[in-house]
PDB file of N, CA and C in Angstrom:
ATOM      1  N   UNK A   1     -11.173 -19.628   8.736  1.00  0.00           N
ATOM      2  CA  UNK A   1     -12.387 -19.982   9.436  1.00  0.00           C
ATOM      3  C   UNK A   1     -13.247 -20.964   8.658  1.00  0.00           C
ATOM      4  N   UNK A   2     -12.714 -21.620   7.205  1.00  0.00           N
ATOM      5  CA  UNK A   2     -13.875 -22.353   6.698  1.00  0.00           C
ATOM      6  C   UNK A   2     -13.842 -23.537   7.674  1.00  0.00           C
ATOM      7  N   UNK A   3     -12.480 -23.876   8.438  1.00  0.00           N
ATOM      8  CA  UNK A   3     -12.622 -25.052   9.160  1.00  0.00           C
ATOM      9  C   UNK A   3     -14.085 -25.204  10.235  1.00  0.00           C
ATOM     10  N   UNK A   4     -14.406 -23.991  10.836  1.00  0.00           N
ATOM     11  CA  UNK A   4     -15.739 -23.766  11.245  1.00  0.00           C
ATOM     12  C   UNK A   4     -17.032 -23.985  10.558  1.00  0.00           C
ATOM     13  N   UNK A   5     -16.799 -23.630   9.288  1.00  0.00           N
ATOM     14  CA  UNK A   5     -18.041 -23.500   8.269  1.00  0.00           C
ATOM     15  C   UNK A   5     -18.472 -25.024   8.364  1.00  0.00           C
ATOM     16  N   UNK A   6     -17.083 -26.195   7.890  1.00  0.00           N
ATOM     17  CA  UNK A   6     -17.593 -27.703   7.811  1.00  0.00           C
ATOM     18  C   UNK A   6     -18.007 -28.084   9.744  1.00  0.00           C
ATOM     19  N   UNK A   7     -17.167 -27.527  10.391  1.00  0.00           N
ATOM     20  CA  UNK A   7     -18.186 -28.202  11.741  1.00  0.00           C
ATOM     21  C   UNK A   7     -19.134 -27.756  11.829  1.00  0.00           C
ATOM     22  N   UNK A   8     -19.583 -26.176  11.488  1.00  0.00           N
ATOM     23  CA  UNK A   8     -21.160 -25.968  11.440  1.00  0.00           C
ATOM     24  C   UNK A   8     -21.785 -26.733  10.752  1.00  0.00           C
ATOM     25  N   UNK A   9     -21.661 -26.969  10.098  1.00  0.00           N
ATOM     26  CA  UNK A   9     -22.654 -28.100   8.743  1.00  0.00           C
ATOM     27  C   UNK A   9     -22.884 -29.622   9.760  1.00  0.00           C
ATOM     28  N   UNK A  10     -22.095 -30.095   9.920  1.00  0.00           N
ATOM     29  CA  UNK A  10     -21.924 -31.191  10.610  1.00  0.00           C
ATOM     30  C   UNK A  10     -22.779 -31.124  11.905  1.00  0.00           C
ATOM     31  N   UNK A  11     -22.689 -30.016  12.556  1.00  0.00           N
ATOM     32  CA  UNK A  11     -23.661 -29.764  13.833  1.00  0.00           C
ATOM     33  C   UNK A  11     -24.589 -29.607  13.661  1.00  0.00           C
ATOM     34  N   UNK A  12     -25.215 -29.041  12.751  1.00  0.00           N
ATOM     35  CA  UNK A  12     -26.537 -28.435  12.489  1.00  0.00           C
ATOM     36  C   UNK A  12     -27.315 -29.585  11.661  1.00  0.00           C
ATOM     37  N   UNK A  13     -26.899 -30.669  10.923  1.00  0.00           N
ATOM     38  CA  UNK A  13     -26.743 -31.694  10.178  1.00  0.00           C
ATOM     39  C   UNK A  13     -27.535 -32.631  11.297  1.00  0.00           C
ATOM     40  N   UNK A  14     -26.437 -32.515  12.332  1.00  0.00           N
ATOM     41  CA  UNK A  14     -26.591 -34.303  13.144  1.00  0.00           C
ATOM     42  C   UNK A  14     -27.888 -33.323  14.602  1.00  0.00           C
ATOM     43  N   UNK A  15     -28.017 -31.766  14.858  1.00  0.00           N
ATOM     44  CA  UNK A  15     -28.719 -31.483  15.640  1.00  0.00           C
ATOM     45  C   UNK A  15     -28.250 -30.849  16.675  1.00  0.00           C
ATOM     46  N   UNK A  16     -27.152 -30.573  16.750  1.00  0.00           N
ATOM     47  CA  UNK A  16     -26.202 -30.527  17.713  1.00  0.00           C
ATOM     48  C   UNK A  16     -26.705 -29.194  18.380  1.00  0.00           C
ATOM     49  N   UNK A  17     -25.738 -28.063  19.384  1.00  0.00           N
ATOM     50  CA  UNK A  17     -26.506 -27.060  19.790  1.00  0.00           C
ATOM     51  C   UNK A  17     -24.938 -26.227  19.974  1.00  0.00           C
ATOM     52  N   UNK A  18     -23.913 -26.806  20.376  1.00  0.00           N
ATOM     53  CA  UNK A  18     -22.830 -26.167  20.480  1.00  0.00           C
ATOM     54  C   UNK A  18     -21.931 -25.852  19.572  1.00  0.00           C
ATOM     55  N   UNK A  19     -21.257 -25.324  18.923  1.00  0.00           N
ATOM     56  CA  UNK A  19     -20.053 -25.374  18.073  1.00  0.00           C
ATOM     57  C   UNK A  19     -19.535 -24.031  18.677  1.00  0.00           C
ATOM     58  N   UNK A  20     -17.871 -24.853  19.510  1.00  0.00           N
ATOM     59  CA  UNK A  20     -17.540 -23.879  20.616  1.00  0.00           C
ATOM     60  C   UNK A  20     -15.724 -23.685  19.816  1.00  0.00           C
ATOM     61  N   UNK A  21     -14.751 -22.838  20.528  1.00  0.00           N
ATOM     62  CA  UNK A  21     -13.299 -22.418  19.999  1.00  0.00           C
ATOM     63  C   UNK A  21     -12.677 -22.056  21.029  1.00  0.00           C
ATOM     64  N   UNK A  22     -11.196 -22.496  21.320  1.00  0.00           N
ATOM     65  CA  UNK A  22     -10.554 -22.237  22.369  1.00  0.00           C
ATOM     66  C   UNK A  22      -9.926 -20.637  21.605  1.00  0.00           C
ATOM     67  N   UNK A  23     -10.250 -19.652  21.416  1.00  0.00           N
ATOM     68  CA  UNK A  23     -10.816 -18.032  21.093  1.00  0.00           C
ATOM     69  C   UNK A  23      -8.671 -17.399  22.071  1.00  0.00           C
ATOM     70  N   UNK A  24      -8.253 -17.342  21.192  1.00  0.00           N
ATOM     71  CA  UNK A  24      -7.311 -16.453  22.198  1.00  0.00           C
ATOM     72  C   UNK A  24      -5.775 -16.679  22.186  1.00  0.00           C
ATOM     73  N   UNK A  25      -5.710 -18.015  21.850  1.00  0.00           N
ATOM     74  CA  UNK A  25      -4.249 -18.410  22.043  1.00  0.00           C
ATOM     75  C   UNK A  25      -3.074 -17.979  20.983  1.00  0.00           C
ATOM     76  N   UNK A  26      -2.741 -17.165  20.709  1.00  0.00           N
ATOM     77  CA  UNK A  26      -2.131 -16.487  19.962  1.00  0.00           C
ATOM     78  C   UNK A  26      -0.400 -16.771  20.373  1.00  0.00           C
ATOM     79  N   UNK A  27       0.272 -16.908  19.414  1.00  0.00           N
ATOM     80  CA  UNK A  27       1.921 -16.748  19.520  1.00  0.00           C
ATOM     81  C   UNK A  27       1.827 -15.121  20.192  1.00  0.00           C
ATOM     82  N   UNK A  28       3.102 -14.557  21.227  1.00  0.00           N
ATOM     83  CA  UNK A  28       3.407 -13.359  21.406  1.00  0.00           C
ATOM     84  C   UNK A  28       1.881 -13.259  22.240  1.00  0.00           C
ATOM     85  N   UNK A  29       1.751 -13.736  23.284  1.00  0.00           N
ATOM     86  CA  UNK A  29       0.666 -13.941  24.170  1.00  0.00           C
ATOM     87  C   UNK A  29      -0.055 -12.321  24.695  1.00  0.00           C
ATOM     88  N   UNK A  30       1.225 -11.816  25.404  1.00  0.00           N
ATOM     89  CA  UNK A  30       1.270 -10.470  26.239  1.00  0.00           C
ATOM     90  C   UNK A  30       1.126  -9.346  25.189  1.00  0.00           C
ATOM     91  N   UNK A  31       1.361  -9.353  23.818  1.00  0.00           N
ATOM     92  CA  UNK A  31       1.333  -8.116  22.477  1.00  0.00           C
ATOM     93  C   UNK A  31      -0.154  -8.301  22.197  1.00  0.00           C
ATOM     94  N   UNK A  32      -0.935  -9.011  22.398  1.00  0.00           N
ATOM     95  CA  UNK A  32      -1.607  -9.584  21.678  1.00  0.00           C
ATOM     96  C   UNK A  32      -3.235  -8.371  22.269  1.00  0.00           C
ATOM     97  N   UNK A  33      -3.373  -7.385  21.092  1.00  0.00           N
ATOM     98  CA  UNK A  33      -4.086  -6.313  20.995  1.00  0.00           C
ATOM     99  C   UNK A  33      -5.826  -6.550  20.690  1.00  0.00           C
ATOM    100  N   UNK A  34      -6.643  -5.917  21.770  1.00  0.00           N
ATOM    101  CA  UNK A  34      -7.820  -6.574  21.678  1.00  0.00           C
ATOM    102  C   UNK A  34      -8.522  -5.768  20.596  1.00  0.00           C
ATOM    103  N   UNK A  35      -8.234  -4.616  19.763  1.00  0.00           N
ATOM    104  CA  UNK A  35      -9.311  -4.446  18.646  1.00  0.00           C
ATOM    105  C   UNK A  35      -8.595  -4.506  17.102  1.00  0.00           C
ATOM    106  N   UNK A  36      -7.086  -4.991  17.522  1.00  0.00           N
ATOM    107  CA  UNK A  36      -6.334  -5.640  16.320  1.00  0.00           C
ATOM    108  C   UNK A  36      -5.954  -6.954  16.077  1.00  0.00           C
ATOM    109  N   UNK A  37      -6.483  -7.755  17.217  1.00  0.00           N
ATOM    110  CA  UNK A  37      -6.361  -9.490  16.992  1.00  0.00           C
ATOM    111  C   UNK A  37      -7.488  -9.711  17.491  1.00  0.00           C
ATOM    112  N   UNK A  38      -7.934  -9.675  18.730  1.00  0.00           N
ATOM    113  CA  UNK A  38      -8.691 -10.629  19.789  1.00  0.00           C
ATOM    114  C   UNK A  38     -10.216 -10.245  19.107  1.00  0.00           C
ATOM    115  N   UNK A  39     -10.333  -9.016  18.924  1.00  0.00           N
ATOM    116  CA  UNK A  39     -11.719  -9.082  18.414  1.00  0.00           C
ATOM    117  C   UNK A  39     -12.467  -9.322  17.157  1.00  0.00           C
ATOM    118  N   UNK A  40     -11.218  -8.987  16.063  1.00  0.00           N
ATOM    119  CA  UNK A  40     -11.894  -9.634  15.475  1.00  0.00           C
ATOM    120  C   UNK A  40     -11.334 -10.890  14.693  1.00  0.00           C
ATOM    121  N   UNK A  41     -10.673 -11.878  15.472  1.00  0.00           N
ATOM    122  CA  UNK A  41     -10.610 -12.914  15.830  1.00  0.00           C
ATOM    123  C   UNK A  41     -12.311 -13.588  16.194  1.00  0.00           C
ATOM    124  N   UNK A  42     -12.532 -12.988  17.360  1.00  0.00           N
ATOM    125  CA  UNK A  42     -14.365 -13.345  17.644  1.00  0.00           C
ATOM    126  C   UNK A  42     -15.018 -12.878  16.982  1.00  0.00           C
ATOM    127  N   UNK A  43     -15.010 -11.941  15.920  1.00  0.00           N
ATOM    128  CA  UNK A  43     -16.233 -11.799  15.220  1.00  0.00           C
ATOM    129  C   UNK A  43     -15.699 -12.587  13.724  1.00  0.00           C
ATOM    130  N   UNK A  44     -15.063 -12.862  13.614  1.00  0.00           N
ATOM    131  CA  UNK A  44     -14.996 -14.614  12.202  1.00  0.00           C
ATOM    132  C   UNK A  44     -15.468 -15.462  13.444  1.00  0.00           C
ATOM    133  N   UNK A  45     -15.008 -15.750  14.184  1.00  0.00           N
ATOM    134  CA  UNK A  45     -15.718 -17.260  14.467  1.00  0.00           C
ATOM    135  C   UNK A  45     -17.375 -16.996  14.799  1.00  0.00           C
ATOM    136  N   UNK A  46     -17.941 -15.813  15.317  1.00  0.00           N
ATOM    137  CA  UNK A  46     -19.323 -15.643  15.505  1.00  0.00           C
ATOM    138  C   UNK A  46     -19.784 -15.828  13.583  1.00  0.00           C
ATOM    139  N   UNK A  47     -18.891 -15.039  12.625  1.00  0.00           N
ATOM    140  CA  UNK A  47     -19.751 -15.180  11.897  1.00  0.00           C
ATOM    141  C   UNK A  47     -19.865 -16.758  10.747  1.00  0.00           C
ATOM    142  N   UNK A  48     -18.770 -17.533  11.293  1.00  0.00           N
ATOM    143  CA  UNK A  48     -18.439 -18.851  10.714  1.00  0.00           C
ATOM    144  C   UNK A  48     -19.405 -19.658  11.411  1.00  0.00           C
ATOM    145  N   UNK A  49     -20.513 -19.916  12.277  1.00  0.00           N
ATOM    146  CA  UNK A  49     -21.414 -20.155  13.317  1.00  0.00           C
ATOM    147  C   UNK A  49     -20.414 -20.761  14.870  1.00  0.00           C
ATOM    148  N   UNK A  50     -19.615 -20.340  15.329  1.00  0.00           N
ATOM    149  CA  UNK A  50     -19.028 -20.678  16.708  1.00  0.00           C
ATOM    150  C   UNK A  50     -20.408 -19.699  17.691  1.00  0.00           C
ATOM    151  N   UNK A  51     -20.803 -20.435  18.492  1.00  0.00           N
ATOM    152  CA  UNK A  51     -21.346 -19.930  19.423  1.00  0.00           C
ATOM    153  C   UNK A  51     -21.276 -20.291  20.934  1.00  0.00           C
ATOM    154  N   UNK A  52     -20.047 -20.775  20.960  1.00  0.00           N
ATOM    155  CA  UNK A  52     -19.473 -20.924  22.525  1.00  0.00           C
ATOM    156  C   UNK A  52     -18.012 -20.454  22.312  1.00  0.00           C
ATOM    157  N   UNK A  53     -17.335 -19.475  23.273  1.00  0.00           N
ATOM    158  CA  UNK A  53     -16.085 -19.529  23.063  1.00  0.00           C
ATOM    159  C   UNK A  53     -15.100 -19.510  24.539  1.00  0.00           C
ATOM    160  N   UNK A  54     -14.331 -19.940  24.340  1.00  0.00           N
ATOM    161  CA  UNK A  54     -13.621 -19.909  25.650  1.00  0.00           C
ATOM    162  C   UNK A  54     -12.256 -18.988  25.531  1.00  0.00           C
ATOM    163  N   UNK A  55     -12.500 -17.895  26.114  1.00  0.00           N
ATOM    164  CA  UNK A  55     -11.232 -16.699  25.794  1.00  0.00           C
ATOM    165  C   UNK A  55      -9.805 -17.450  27.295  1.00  0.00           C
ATOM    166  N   UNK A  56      -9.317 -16.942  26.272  1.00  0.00           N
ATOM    167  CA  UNK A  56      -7.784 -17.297  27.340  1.00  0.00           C
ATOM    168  C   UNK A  56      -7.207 -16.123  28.561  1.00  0.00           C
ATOM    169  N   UNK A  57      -6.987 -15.951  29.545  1.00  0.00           N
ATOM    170  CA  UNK A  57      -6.207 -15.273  30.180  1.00  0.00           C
ATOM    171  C   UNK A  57      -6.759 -15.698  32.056  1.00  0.00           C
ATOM    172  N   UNK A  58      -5.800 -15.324  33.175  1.00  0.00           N
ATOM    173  CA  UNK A  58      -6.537 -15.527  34.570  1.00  0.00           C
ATOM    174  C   UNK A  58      -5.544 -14.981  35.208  1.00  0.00           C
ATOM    175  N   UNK A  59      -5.169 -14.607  36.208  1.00  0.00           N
ATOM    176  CA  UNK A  59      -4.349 -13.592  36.782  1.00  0.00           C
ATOM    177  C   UNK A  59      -3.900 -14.608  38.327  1.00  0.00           C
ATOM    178  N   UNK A  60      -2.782 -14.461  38.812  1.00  0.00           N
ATOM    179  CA  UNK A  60      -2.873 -14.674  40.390  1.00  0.00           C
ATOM    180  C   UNK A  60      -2.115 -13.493  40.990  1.00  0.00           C
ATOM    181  N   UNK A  61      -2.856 -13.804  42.384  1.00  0.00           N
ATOM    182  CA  UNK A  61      -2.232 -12.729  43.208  1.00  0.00           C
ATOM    183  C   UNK A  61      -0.612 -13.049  43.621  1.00  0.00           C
ATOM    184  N   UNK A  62      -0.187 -14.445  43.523  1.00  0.00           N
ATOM    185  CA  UNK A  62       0.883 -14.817  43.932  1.00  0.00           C
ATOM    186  C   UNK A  62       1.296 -16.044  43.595  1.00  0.00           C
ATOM    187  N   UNK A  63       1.963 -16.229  42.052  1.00  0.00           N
ATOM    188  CA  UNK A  63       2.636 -17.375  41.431  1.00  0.00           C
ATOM    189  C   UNK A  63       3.948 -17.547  41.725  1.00  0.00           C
ATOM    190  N   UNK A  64       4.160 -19.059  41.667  1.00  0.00           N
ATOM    191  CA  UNK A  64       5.578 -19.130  42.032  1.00  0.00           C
ATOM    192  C   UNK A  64       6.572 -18.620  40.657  1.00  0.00           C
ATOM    193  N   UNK A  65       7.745 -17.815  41.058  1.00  0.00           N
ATOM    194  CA  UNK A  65       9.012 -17.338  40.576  1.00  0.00           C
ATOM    195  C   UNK A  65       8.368 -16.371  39.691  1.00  0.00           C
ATOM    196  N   UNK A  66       7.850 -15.783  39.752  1.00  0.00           N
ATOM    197  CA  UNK A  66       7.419 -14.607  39.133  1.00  0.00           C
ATOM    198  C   UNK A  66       7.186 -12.922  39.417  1.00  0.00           C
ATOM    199  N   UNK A  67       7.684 -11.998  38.929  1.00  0.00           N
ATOM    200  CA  UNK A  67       7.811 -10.653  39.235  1.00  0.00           C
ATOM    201  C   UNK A  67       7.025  -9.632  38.853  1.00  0.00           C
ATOM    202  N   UNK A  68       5.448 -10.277  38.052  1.00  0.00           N
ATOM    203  CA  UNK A  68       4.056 -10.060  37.900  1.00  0.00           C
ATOM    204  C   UNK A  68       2.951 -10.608  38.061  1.00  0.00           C
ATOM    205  N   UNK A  69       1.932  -9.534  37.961  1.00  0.00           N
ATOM    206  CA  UNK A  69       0.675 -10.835  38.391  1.00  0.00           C
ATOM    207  C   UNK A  69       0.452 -11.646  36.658  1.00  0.00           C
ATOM    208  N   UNK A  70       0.144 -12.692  37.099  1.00  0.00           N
ATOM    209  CA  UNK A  70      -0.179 -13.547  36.348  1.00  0.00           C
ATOM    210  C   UNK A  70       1.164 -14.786  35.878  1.00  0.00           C
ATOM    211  N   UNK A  71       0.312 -16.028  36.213  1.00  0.00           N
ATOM    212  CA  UNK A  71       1.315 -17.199  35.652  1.00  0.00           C
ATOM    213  C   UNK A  71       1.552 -17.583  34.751  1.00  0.00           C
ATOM    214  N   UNK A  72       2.921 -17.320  34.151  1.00  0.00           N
ATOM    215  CA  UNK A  72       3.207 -17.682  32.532  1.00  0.00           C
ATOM    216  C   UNK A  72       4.087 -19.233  32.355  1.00  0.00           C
ATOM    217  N   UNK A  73       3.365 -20.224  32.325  1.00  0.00           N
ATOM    218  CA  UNK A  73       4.659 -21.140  32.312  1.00  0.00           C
ATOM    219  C   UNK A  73       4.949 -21.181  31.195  1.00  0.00           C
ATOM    220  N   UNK A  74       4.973 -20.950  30.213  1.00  0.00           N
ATOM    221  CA  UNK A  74       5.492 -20.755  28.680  1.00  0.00           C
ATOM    222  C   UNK A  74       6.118 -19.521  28.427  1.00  0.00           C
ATOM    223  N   UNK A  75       6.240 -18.696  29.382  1.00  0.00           N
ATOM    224  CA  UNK A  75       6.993 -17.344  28.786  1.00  0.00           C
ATOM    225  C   UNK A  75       5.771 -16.600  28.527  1.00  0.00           C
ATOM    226  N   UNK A  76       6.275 -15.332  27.460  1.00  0.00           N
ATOM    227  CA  UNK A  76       5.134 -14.440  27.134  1.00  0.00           C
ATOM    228  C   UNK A  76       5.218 -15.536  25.342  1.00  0.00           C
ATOM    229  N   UNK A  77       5.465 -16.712  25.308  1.00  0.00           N
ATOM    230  CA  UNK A  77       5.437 -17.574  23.673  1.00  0.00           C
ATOM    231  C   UNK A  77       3.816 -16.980  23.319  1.00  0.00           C
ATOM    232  N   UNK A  78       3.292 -17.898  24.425  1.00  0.00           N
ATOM    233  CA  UNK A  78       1.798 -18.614  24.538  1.00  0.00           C
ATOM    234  C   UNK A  78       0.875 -18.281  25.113  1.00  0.00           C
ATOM    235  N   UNK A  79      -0.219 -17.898  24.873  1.00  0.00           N
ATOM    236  CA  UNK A  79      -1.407 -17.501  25.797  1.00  0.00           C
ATOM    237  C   UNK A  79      -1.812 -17.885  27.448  1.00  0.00           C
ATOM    238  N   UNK A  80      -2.701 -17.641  27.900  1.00  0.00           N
ATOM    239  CA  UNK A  80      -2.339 -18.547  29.362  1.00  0.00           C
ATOM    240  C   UNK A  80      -3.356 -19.204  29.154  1.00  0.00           C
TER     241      UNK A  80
END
């Protein structure tokens, strides 16, 4: 997370208001355990200053070639 620490500096530096993280995308997408990765995953970037995050996942009722809800075009590799 220091990579956060230098964009905080840089934001807060030039005035900025956002310093945001695409929060979620993990290898092994579908394993991927919310109080053994995902959360505190978000609490380093809350405490590195990220204060926008965009979590990964969206469901459909009916994707093509698929035998669950939700569209994986990467397999279970990659996050959605």
């Amino acid at each position: 997370m220091n990579k956060f620490r230098a964009l905080r500096a840089g934001r807060d530096i030039g005035g900025g208001g956002l310093l945001s993280d695409e929060t979620g995308a993990f290898l092994g997408a579908y394993d991927t355990p919310w109080t053994g990765k995902m959360r505190p995953a978000i609490n380093r970037n809350f405490a590195a200053g990220v204060n926008q995050l965009y979590l990964h996942g969206y469901a459909y009722a009916d994707a093509p070639v698929v035998s669950w809800l939700g569209f994986s075009p990467f397999g279970a590799l990659f996050a959605e």
